[in-house]
N, C-alpha and C. Protein backbone atom coordinates (compact mmCIF):
# COMPACT_ATOMS: atom_id res chain seq x y z
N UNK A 1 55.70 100.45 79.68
CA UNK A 1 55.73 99.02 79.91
C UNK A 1 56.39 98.75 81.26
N UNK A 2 55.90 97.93 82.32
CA UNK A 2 56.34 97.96 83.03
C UNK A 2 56.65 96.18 83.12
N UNK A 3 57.95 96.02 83.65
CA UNK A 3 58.27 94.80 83.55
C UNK A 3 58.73 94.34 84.33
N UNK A 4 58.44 92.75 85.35
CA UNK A 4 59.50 92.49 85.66
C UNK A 4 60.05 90.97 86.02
N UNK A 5 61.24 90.80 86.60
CA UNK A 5 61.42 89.46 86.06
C UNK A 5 61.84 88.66 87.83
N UNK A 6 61.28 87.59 88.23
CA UNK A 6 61.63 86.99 89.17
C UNK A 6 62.96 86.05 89.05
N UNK A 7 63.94 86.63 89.58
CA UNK A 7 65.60 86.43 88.94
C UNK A 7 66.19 85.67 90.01
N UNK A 8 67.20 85.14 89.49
CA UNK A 8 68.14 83.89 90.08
C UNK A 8 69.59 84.07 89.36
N UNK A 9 70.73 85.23 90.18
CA UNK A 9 71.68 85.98 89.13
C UNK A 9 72.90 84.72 89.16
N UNK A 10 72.38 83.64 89.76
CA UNK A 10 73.52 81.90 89.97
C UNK A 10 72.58 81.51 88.80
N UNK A 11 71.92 81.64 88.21
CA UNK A 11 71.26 80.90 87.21
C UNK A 11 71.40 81.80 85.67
N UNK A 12 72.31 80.79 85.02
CA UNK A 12 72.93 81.16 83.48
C UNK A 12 71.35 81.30 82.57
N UNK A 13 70.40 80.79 82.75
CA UNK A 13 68.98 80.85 82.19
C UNK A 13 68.13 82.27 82.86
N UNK A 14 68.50 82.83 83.99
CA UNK A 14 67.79 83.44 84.48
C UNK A 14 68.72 84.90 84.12
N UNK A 15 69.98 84.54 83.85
CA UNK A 15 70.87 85.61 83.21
C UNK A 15 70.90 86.58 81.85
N UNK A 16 70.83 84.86 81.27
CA UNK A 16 70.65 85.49 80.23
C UNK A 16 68.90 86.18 79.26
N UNK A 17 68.09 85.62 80.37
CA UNK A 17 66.46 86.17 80.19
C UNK A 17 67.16 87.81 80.48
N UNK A 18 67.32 88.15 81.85
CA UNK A 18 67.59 89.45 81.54
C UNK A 18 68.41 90.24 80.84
N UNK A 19 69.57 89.62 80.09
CA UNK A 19 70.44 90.45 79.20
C UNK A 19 69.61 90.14 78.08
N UNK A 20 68.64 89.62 77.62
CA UNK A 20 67.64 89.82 76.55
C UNK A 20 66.83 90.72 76.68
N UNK A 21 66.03 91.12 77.77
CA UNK A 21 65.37 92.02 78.17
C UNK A 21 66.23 93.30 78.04
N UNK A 22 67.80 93.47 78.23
CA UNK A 22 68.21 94.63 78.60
C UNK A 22 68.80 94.97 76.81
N UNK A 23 69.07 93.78 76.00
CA UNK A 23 68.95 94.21 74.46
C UNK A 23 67.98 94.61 73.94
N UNK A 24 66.49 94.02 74.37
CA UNK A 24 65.23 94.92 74.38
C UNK A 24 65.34 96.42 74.84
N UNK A 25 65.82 96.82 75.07
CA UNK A 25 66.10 98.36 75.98
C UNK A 25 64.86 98.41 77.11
N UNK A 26 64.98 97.47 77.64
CA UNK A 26 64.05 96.79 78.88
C UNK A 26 64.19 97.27 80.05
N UNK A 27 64.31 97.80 80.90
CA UNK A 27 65.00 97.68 82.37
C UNK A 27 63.97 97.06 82.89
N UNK A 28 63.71 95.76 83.35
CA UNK A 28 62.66 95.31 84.24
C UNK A 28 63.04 96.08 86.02
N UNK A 29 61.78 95.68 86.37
CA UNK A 29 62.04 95.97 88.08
C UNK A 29 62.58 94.03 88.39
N UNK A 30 63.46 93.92 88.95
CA UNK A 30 64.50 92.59 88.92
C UNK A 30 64.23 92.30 90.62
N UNK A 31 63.15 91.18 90.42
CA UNK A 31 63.04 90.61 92.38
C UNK A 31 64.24 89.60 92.01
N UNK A 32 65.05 89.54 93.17
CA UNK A 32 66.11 87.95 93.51
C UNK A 32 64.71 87.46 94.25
N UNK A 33 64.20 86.21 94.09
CA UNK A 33 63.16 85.43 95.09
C UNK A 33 63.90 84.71 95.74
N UNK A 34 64.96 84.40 95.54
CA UNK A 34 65.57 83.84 96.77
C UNK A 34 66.09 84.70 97.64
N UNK A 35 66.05 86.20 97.66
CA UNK A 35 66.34 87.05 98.61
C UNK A 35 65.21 87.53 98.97
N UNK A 36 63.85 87.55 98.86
CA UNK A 36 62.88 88.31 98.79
C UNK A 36 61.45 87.29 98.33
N UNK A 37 61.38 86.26 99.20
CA UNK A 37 60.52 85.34 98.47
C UNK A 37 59.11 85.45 98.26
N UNK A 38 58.65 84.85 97.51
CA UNK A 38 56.99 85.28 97.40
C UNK A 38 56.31 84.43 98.40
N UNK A 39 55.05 85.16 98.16
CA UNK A 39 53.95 84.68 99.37
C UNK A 39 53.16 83.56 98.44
N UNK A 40 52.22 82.80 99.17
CA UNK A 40 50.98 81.83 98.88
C UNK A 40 50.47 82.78 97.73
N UNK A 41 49.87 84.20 97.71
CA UNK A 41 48.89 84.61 96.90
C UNK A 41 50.00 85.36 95.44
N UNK A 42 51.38 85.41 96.01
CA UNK A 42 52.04 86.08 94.71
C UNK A 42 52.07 84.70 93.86
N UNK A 43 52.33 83.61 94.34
CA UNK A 43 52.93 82.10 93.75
C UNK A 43 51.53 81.73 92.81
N UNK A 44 50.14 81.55 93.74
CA UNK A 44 49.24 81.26 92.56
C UNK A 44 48.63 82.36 91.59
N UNK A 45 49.11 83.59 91.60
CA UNK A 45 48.37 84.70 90.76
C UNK A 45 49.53 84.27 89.79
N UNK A 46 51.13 83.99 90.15
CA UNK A 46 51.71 83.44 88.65
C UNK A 46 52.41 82.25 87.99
N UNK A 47 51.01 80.86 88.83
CA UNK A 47 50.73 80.50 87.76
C UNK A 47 49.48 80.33 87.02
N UNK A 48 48.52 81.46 87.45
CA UNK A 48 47.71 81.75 86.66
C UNK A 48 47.99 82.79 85.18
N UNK A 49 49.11 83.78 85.22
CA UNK A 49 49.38 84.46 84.59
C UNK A 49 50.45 83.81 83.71
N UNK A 50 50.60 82.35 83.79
CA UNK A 50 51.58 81.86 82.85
C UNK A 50 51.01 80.26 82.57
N UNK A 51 49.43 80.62 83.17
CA UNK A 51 48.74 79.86 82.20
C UNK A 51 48.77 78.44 82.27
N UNK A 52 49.44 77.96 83.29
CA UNK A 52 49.80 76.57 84.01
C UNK A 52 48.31 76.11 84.52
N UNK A 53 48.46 74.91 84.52
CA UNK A 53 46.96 74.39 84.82
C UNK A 53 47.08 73.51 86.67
N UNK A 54 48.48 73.29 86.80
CA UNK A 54 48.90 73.09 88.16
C UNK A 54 50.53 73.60 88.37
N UNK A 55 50.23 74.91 89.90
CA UNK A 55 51.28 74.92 90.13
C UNK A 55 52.79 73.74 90.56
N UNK A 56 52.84 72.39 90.00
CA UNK A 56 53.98 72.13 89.68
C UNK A 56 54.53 72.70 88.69
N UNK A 57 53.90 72.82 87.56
CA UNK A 57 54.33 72.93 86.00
C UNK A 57 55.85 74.33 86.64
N UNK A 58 55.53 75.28 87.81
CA UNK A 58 56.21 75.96 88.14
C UNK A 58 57.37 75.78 89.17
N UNK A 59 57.02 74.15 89.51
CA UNK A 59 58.38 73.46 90.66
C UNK A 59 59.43 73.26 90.23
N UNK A 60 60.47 73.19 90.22
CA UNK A 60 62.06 73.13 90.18
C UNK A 60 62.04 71.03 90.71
N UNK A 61 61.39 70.19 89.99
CA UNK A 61 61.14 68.93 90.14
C UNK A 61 62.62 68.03 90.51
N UNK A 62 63.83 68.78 90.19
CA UNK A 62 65.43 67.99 90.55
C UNK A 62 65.62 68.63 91.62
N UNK A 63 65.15 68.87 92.40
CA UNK A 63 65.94 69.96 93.57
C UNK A 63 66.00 68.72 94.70
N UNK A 64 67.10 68.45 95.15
CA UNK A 64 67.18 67.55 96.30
C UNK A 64 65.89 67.93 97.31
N UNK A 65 65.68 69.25 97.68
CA UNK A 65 64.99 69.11 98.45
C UNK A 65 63.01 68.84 98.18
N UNK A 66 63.00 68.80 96.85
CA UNK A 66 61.55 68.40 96.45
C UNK A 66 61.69 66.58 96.73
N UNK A 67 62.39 66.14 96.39
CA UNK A 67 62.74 64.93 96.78
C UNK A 67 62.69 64.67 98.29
N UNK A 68 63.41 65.49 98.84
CA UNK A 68 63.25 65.38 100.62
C UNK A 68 61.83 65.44 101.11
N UNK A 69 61.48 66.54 100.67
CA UNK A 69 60.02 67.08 101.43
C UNK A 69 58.51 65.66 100.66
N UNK A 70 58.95 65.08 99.97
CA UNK A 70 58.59 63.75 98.76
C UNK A 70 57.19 64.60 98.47
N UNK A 71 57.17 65.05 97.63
CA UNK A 71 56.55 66.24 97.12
C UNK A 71 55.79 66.12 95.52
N UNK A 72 56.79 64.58 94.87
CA UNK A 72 56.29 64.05 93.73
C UNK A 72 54.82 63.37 94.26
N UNK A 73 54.05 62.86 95.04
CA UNK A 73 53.44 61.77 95.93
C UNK A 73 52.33 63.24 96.47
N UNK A 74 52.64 64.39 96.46
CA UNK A 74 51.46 65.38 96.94
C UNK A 74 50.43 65.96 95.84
N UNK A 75 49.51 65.89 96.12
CA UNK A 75 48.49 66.45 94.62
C UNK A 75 47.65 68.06 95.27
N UNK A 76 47.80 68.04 96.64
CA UNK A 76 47.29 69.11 96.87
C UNK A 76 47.97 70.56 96.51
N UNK A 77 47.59 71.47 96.35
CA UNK A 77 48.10 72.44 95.57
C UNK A 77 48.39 73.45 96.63
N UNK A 78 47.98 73.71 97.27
CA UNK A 78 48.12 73.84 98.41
C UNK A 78 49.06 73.99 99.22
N UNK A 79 49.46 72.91 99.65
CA UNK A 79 50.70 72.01 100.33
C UNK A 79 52.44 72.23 99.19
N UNK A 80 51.55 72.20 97.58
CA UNK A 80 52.99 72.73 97.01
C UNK A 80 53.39 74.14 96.80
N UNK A 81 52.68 75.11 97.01
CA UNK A 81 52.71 76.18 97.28
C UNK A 81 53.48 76.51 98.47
N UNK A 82 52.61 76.21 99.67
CA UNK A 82 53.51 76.34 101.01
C UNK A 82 54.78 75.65 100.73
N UNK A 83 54.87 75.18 99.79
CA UNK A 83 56.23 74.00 99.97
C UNK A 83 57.62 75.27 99.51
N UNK A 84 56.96 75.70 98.45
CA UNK A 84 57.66 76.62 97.77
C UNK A 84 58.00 78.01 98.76
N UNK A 85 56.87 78.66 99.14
CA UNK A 85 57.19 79.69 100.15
C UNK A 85 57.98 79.46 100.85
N UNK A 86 57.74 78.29 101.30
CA UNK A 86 59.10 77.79 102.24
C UNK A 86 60.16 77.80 101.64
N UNK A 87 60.41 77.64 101.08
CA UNK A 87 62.23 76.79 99.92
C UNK A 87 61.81 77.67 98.45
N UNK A 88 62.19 78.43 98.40
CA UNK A 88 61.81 79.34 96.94
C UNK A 88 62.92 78.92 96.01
N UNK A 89 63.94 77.89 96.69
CA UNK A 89 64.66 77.37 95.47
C UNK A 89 63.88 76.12 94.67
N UNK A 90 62.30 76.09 94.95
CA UNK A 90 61.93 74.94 94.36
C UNK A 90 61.10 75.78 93.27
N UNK A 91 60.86 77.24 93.00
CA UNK A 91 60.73 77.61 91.93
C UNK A 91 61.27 77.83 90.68
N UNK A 92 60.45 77.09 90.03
CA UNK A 92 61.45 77.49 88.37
C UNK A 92 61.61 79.16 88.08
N UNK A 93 62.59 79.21 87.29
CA UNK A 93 63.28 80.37 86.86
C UNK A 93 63.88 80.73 85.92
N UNK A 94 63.73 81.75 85.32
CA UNK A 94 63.16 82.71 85.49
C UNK A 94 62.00 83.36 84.88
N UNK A 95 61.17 83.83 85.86
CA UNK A 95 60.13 84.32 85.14
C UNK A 95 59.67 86.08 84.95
N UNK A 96 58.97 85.94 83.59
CA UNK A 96 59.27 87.71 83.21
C UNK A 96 57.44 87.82 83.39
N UNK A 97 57.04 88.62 83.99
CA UNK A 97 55.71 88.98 83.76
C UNK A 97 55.24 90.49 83.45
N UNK A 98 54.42 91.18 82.47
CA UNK A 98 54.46 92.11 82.13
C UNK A 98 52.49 92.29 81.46
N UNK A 99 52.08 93.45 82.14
CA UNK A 99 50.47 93.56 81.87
C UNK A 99 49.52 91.90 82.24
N UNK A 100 50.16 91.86 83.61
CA UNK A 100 49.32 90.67 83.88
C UNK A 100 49.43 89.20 82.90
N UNK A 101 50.52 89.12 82.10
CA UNK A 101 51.06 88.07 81.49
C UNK A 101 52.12 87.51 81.39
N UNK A 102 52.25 86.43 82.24
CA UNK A 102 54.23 85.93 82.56
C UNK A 102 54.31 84.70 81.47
N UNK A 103 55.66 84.63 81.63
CA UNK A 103 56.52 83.59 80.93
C UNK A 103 57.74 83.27 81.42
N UNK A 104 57.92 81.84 81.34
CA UNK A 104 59.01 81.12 81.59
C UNK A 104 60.15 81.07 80.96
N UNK A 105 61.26 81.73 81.51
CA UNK A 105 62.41 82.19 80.73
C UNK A 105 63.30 80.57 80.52
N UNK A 106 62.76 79.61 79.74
CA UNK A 106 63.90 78.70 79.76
C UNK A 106 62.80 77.68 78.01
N UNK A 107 63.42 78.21 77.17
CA UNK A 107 64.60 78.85 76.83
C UNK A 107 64.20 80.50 77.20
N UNK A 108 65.35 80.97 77.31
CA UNK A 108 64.78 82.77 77.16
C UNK A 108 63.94 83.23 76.22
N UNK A 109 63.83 83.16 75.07
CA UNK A 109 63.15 83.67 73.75
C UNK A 109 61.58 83.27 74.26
N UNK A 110 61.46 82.32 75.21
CA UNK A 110 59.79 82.10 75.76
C UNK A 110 59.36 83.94 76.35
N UNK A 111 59.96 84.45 76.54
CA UNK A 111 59.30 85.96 77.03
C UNK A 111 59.42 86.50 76.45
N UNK A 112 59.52 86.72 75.31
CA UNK A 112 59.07 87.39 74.12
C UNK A 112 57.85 87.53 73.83
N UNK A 113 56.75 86.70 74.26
CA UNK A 113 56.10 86.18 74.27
C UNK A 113 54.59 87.06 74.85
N UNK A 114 55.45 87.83 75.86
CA UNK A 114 54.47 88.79 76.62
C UNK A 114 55.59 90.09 77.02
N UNK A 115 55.90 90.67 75.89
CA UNK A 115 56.79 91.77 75.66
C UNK A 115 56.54 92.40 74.70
């Protein structure tokens, strides 16, 4: 099984997804995306793999700076993607993906789901 989880180790939700995974006797491969951010084509392959029908469903919608960039008012998908590459703190978190099937660690017990 190969697993792994797009992590945020300031985020108590993104913490405790992986100390669930690691009571699973899990070791995921663990990206920080805010140290290591994804590209345009990693961002829409997951939210296709977590089954979202628009990448907002995957935006971080309180973040001062989605508000700055006024980002509620954009419908192109596109434009919120690049938005994100840019500022990867506007991705939600954390997410576990495993055999081409992710999930949204909030609550954690959601990645169970594809484990």
């Amino acid at each position: 099984m190969s697993v792994t989880i797009f992590h945020n180790p300031r985020c108590s939700k993104s913490r405790e997804t992986l100390a669930l995974l690691e009571q699973k006797s899990i070791q995921p491969e663990i990206i920080e995306y805010l140290k290591t951010p994804l590209n345009h084509e990693q961002i829409s392959i997951l939210v296709k793999q977590l089954g979202f029908s628009s990448v907002r469903q995957l935006m971080r919608t309180k973040e001062d700076i989605y508000k700055e960039l006024d980002l509620k008012n954009e419908h192109d998908e596109n434009v919120l993607i690049a938005a994100m590459v840019s500022n990867p703190k506007l991705i939600e978190r954390p997410i576990v993906v495993n055999n081409n099937k992710a999930a949204l660690g909030r609550p954690p017990e959601n990645i169970l789901s594809v484990l």
